[in-house]
C-alpha atoms as a PDB file:
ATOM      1  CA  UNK A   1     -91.969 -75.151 165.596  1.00  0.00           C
ATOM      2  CA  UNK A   2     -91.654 -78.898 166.345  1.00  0.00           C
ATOM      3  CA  UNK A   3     -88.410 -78.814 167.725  1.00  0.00           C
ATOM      4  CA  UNK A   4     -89.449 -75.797 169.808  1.00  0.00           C
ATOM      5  CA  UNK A   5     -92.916 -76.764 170.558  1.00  0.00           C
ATOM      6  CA  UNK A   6     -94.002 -73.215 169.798  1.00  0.00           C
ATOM      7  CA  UNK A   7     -98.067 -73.492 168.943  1.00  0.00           C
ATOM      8  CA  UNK A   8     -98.199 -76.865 168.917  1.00  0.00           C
ATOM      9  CA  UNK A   9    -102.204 -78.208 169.446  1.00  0.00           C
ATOM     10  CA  UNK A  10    -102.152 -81.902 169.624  1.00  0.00           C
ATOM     11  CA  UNK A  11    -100.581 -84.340 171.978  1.00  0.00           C
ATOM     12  CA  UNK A  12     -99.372 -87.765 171.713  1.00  0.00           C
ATOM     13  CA  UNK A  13     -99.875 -89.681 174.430  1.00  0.00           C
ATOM     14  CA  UNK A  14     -97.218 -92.336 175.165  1.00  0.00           C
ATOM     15  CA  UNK A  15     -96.059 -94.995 177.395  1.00  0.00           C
ATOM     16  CA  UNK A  16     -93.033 -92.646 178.809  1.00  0.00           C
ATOM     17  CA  UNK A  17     -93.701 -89.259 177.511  1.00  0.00           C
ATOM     18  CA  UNK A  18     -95.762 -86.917 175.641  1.00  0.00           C
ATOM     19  CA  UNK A  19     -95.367 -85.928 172.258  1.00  0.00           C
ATOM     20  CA  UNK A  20     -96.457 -82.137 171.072  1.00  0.00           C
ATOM     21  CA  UNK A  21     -97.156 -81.743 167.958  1.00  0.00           C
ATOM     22  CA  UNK A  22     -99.488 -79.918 165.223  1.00  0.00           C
ATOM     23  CA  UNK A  23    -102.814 -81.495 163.644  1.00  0.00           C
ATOM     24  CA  UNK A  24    -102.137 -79.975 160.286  1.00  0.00           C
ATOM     25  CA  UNK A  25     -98.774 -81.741 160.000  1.00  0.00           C
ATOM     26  CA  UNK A  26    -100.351 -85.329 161.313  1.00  0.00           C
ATOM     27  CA  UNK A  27    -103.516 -84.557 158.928  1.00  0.00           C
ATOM     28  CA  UNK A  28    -101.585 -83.536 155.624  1.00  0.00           C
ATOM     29  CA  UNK A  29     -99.435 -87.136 155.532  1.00  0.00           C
ATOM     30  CA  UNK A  30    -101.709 -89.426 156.995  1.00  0.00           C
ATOM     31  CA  UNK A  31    -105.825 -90.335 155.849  1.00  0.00           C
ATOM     32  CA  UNK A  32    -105.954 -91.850 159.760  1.00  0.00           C
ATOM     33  CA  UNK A  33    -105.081 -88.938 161.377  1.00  0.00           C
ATOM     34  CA  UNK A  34    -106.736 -87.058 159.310  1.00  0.00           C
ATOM     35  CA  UNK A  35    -109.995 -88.793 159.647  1.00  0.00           C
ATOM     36  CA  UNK A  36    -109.631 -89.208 163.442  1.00  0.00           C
ATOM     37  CA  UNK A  37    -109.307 -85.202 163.977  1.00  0.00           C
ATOM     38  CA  UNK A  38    -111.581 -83.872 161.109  1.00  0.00           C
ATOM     39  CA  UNK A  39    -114.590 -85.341 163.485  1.00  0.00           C
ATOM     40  CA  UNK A  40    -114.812 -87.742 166.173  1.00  0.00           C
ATOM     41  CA  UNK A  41    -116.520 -90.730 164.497  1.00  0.00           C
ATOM     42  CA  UNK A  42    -115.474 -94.383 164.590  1.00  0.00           C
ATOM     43  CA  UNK A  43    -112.645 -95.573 162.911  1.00  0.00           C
ATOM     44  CA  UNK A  44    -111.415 -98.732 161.927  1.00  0.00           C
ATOM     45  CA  UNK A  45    -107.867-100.127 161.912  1.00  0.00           C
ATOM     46  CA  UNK A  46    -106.780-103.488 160.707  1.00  0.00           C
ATOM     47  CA  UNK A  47    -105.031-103.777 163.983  1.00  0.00           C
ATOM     48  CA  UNK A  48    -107.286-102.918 166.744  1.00  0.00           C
ATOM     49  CA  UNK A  49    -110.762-103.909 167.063  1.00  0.00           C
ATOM     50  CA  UNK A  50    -113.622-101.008 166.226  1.00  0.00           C
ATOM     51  CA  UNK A  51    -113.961 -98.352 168.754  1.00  0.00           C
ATOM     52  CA  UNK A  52    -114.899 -94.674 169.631  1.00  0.00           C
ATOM     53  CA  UNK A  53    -112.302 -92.309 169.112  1.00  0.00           C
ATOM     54  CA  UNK A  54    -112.701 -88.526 170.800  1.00  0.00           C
ATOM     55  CA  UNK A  55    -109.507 -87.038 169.464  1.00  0.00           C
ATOM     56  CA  UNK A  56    -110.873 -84.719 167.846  1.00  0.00           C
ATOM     57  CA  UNK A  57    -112.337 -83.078 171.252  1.00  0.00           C
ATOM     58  CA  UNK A  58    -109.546 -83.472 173.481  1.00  0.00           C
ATOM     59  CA  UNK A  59    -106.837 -82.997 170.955  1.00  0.00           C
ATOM     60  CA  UNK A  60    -104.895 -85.788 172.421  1.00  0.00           C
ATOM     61  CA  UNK A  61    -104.595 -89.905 171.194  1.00  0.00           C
ATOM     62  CA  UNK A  62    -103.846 -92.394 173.397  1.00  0.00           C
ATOM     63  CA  UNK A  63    -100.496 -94.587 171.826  1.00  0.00           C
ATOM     64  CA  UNK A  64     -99.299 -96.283 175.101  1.00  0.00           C
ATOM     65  CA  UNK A  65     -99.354 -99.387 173.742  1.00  0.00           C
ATOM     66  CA  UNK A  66     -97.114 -98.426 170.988  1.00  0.00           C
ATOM     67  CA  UNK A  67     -93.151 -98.318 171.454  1.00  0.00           C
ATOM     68  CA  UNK A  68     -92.602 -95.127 172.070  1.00  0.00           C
ATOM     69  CA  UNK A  69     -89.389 -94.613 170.547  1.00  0.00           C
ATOM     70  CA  UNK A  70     -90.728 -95.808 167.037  1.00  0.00           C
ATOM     71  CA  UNK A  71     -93.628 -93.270 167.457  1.00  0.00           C
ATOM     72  CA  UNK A  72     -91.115 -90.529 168.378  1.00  0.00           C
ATOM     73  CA  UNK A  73     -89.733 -91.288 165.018  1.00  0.00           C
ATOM     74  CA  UNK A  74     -92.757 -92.136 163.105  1.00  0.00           C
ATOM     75  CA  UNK A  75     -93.362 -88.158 164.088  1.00  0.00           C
ATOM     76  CA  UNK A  76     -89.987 -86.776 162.968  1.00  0.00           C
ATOM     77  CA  UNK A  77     -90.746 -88.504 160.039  1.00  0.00           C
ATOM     78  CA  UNK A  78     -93.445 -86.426 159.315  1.00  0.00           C
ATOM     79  CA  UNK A  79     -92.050 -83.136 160.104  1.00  0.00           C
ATOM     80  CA  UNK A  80     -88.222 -83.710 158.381  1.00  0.00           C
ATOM     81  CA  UNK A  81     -89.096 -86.849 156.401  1.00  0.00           C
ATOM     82  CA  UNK A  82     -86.094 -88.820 157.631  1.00  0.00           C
ATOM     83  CA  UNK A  83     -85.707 -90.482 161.270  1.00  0.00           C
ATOM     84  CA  UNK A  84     -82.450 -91.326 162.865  1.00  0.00           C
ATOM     85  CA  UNK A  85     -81.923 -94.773 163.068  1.00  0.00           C
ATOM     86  CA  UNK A  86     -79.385 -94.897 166.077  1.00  0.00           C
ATOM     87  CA  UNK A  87     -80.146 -96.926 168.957  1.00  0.00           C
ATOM     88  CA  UNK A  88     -81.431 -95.660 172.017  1.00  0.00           C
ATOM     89  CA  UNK A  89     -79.144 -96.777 175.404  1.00  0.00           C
ATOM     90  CA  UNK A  90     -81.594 -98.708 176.550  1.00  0.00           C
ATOM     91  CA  UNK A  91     -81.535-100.518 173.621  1.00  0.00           C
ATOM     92  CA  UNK A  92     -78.022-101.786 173.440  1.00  0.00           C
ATOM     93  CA  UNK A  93     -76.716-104.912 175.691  1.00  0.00           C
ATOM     94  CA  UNK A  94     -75.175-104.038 179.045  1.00  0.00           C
ATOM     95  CA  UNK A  95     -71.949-106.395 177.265  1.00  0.00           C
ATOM     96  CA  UNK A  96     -71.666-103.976 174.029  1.00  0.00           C
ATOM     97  CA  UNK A  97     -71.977-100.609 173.323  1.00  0.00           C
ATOM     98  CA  UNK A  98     -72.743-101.523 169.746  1.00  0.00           C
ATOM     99  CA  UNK A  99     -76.708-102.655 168.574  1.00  0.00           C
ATOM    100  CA  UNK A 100     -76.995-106.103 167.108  1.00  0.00           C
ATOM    101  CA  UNK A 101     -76.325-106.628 163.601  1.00  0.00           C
ATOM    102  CA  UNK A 102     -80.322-106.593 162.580  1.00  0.00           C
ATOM    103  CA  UNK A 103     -81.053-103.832 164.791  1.00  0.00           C
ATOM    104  CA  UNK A 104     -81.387-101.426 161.978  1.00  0.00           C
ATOM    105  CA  UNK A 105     -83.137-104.134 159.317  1.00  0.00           C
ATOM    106  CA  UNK A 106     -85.473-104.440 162.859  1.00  0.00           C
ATOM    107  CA  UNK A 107     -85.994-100.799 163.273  1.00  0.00           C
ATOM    108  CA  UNK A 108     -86.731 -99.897 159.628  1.00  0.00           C
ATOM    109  CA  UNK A 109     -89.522-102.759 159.522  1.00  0.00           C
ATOM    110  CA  UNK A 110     -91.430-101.841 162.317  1.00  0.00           C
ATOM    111  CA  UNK A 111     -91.409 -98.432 160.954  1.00  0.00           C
ATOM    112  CA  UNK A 112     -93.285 -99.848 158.120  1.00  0.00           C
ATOM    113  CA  UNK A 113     -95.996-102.011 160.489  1.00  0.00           C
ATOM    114  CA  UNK A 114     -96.502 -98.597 161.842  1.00  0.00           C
ATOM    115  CA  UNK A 115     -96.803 -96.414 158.680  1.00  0.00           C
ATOM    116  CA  UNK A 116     -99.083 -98.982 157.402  1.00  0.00           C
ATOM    117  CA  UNK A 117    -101.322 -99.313 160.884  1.00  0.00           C
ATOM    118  CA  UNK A 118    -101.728 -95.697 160.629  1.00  0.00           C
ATOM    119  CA  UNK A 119    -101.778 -94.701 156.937  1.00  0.00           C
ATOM    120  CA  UNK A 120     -98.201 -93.000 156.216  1.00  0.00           C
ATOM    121  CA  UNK A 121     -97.710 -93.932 152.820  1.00  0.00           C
ATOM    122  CA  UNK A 122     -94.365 -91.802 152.468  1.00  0.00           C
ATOM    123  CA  UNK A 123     -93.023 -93.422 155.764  1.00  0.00           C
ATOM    124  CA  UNK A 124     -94.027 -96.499 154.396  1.00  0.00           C
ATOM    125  CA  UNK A 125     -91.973 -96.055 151.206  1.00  0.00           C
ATOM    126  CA  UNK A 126     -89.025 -94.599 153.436  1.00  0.00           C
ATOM    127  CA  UNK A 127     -88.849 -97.465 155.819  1.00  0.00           C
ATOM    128  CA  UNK A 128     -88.997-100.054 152.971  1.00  0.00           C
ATOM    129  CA  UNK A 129     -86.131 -98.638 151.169  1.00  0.00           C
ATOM    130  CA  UNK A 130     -84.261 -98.348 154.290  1.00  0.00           C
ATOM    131  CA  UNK A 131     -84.942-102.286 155.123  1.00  0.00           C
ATOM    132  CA  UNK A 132     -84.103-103.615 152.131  1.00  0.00           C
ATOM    133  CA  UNK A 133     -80.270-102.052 151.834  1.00  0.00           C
ATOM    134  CA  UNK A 134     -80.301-103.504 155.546  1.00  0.00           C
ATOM    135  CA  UNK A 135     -81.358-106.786 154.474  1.00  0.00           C
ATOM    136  CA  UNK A 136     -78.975-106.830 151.432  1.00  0.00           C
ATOM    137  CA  UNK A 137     -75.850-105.282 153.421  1.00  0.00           C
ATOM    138  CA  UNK A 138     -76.113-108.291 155.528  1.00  0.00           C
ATOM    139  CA  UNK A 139     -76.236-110.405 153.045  1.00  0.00           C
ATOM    140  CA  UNK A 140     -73.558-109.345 151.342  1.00  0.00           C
ATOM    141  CA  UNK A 141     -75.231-108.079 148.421  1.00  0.00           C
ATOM    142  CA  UNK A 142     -74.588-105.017 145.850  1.00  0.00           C
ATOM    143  CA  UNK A 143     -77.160-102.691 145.953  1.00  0.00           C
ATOM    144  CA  UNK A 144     -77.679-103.340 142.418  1.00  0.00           C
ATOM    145  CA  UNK A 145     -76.680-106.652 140.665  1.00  0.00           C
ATOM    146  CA  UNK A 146     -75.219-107.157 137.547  1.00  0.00           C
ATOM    147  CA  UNK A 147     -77.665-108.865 135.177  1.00  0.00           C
ATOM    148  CA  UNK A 148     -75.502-111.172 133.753  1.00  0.00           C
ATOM    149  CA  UNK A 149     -75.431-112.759 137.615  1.00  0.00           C
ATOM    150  CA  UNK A 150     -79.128-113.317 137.223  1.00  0.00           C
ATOM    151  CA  UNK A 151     -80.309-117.070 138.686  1.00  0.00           C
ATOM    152  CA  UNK A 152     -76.725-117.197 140.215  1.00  0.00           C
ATOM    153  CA  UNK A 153     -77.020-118.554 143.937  1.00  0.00           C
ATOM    154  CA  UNK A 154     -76.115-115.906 145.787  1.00  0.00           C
ATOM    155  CA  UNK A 155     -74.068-116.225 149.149  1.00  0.00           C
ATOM    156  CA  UNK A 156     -76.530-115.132 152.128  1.00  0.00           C
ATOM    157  CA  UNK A 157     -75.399-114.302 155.678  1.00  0.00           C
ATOM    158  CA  UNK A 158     -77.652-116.595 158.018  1.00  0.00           C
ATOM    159  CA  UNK A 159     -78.769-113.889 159.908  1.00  0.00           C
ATOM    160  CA  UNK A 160     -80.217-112.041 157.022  1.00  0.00           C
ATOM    161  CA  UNK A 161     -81.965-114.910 155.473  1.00  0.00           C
ATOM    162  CA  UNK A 162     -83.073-116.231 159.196  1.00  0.00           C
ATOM    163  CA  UNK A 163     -84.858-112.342 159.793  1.00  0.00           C
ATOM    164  CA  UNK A 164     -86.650-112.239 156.116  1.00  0.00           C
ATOM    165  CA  UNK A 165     -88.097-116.359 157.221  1.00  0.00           C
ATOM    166  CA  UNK A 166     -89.036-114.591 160.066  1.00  0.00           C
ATOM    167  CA  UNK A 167     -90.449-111.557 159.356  1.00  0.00           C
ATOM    168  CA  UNK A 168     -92.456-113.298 156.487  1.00  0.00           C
ATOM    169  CA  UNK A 169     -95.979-114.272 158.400  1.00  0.00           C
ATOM    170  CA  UNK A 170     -96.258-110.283 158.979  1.00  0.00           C
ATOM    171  CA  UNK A 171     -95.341-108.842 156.251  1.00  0.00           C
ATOM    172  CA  UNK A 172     -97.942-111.231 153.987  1.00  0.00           C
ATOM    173  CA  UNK A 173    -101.038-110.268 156.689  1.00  0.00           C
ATOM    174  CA  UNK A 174    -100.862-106.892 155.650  1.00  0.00           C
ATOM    175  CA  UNK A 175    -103.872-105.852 153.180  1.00  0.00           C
ATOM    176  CA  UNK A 176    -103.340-106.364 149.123  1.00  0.00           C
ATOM    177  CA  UNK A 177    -100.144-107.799 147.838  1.00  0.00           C
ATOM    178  CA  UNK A 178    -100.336-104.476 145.509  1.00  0.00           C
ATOM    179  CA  UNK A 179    -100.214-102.309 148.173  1.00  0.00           C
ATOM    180  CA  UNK A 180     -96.575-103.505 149.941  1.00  0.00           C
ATOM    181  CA  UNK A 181     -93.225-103.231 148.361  1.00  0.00           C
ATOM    182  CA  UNK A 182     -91.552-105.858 150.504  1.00  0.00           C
ATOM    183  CA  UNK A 183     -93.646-108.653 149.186  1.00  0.00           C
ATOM    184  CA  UNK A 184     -91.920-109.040 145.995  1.00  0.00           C
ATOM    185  CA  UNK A 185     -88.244-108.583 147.945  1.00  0.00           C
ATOM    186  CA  UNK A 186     -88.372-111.053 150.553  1.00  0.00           C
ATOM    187  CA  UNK A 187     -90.376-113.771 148.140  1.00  0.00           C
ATOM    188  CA  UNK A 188     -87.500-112.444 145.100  1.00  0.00           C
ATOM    189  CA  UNK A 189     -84.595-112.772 148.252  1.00  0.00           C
ATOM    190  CA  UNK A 190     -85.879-116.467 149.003  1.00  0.00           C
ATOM    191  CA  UNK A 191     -86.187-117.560 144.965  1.00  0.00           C
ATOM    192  CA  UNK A 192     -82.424-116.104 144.438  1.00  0.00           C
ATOM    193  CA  UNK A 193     -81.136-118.558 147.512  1.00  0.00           C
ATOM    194  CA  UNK A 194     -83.775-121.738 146.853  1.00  0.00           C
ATOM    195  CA  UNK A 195     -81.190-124.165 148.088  1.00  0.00           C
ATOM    196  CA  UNK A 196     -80.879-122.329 151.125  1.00  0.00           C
ATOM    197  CA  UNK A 197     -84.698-122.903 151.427  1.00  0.00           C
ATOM    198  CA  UNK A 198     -83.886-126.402 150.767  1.00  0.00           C
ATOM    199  CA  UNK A 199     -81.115-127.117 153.693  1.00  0.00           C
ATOM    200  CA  UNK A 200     -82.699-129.279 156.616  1.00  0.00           C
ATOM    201  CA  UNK A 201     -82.631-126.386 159.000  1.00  0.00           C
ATOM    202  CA  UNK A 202     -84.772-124.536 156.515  1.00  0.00           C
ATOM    203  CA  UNK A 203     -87.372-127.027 154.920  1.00  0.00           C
ATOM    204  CA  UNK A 204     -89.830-127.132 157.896  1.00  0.00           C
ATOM    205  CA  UNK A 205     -90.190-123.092 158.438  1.00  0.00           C
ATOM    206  CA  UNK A 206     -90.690-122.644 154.392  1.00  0.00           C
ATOM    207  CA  UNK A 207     -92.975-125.645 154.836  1.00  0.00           C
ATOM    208  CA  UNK A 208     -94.946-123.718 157.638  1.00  0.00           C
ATOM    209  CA  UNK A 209     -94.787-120.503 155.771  1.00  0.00           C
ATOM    210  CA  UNK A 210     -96.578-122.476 152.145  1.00  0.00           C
ATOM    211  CA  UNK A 211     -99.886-122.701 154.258  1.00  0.00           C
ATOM    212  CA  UNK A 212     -99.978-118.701 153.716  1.00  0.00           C
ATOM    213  CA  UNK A 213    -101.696-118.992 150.346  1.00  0.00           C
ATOM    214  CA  UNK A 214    -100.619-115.899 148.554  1.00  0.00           C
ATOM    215  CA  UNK A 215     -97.174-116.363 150.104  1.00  0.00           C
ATOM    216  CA  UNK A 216     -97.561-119.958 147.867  1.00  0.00           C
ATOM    217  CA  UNK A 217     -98.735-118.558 144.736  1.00  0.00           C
ATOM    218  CA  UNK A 218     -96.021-116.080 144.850  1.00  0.00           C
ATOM    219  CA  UNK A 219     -93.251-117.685 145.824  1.00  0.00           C
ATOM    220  CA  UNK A 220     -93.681-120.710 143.065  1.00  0.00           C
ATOM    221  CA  UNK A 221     -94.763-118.305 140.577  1.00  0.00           C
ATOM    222  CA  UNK A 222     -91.574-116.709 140.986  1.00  0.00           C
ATOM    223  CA  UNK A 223     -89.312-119.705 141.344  1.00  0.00           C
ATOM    224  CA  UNK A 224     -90.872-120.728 137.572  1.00  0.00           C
ATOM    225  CA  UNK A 225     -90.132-117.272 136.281  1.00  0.00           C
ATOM    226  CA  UNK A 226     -86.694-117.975 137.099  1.00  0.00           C
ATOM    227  CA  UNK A 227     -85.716-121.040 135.920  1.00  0.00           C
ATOM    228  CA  UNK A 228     -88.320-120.289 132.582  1.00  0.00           C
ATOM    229  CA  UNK A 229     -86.711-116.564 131.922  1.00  0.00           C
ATOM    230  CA  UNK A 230     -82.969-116.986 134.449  1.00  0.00           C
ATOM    231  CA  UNK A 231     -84.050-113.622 136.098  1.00  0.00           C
ATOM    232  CA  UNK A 232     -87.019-112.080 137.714  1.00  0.00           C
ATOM    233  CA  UNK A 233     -87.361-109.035 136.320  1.00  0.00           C
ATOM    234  CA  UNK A 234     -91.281-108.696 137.032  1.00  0.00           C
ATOM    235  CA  UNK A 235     -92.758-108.826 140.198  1.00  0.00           C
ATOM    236  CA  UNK A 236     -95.513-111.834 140.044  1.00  0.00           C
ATOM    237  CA  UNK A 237     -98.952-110.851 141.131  1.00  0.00           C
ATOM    238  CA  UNK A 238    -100.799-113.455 139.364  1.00  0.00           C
ATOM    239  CA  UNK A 239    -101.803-117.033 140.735  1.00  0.00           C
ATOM    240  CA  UNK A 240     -99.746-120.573 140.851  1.00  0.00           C
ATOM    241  CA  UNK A 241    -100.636-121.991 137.837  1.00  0.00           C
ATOM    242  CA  UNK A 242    -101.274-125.562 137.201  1.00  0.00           C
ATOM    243  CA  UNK A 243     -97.895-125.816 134.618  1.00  0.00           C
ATOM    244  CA  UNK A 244     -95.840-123.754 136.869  1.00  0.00           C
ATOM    245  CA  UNK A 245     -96.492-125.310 139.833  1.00  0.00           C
ATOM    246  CA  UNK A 246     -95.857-128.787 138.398  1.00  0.00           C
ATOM    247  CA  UNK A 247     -92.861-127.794 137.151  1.00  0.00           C
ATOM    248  CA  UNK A 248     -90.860-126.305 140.506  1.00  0.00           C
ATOM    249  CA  UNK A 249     -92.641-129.338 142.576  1.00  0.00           C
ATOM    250  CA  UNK A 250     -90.651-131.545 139.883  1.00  0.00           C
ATOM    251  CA  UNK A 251     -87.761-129.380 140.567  1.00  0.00           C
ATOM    252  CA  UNK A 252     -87.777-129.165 144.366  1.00  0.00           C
ATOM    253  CA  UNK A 253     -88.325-132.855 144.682  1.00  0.00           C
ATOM    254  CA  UNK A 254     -84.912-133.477 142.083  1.00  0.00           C
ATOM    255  CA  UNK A 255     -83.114-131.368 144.584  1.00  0.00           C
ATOM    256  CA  UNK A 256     -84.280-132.644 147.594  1.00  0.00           C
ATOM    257  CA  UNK A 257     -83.535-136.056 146.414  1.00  0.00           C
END
């Protein structure tokens, strides 16, 4: 019916094309949609400021200022819950007909801005798991390690490791720590490669990224997990403590000196 656009009653509105689609398919996987078409009433997103949606009356939204190719697949997400991660033409340089080597690590985390800015919980999940085997393929990672490599210093490709510093500030402004699987990844990714964090070209965007405080607690929280336990088995969610902390700034500054 999607493909087909056979009694479709809801249009997505986007910067270089319309989308057709069906309000029971937006509604079932997503609380935003769901609350935007069930009545028009206001509706708040972390993203944009408060205002008065009338969806529900003209059976269209207005996503122009969206990409539109990541809300194309945001919607075959929900209709075949997968979306094709090849690059669009325009998306490759006029030099290569190959995408750069983070496109798809790129692609798969704005995906999961988008499912969380509008509520997609199993796009959310999707995208994640997609990310991370980017993230660790360019890295040069198993998929899985062996335990008995736990604490080893893994080798990181500077690209990967330059995209997670980057991607960081976003991915920590997004709601509860409880509520997004990539915390614990990239601050478990940075732990595993500390003396990478510790090289010159390194020190000043870690030192940036410590005035995010939860960022802080979790990060040193996890460093002392490692060097107490040699793994990190558990995903930290609790506060720096006092011992901890004094024990990896004891650490750091060994290192550093």
């Amino acid at each position: 019916l999607y493909k087909d656009k056979e009694l479709t009653d809801f249009t997505i509105k986007c910067s270089t094309h319309d989308i057709q689609c069906h309000k029971v398919v937006l509604c079932s996987q997503s609380p935003y949609f769901k609350a935007m078409l069930v009545k028009p009433f206001l509706v708040r997103s972390r993203f944009t400021p408060l205002s008065t949606l009338n969806e529900a009356q003209t059976s269209t939204c207005d996503f122009t200022k969206e990409n539109p190719h990541h809300v194309t697949l945001m919607v075959d997400f929900l209709y075949d819950q997968r979306y094709d991660s090849k690059p669009l033409p325009s998306e490759l340089s006029p030099t290569s007909s190959k995408p750069s080597n983070t496109y798809k690590a790129l692609l798969h985390f704005s995906l999961y801005v988008l499912a969380d800015r509008f509520n997609i919980p199993s796009l959310q999940d999707y995208a994640c798991g997609l990310f991370i085997q980017e993230i660790n393929a360019l890295a040069g990672d198993p998929l899985s390690r062996n335990p008995l490599d736990a604490g080893i210093q893994l080798p990181t490709a500077p690209e990967a490791f330059a995209l997670v510093l980057s991607l960081i500030p976003e991915i920590f402004s997004m709601g509860p720590r409880q509520d997004h699987p990539l915390r614990p990844f990239v601050i478990k990714f940075l732990v595993d490669r500390s003396k990478r964090c510790l090289m010159d070209s390194n020190k000043k965007k870690i030192s940036k990224l410590m005035d995010n405080t939860e960022f802080r607690e979790d990060f040193w929280e996890a460093h002392a997990r490692m060097n107490a336990h040699g793994s990190l088995e558990e995903t930290p969610t609790t506060g720096r403590s006092e011992a901890s902390a004094s024990r990896a700034d004891e650490e750091v500054e060994e290192e550093q000196g």
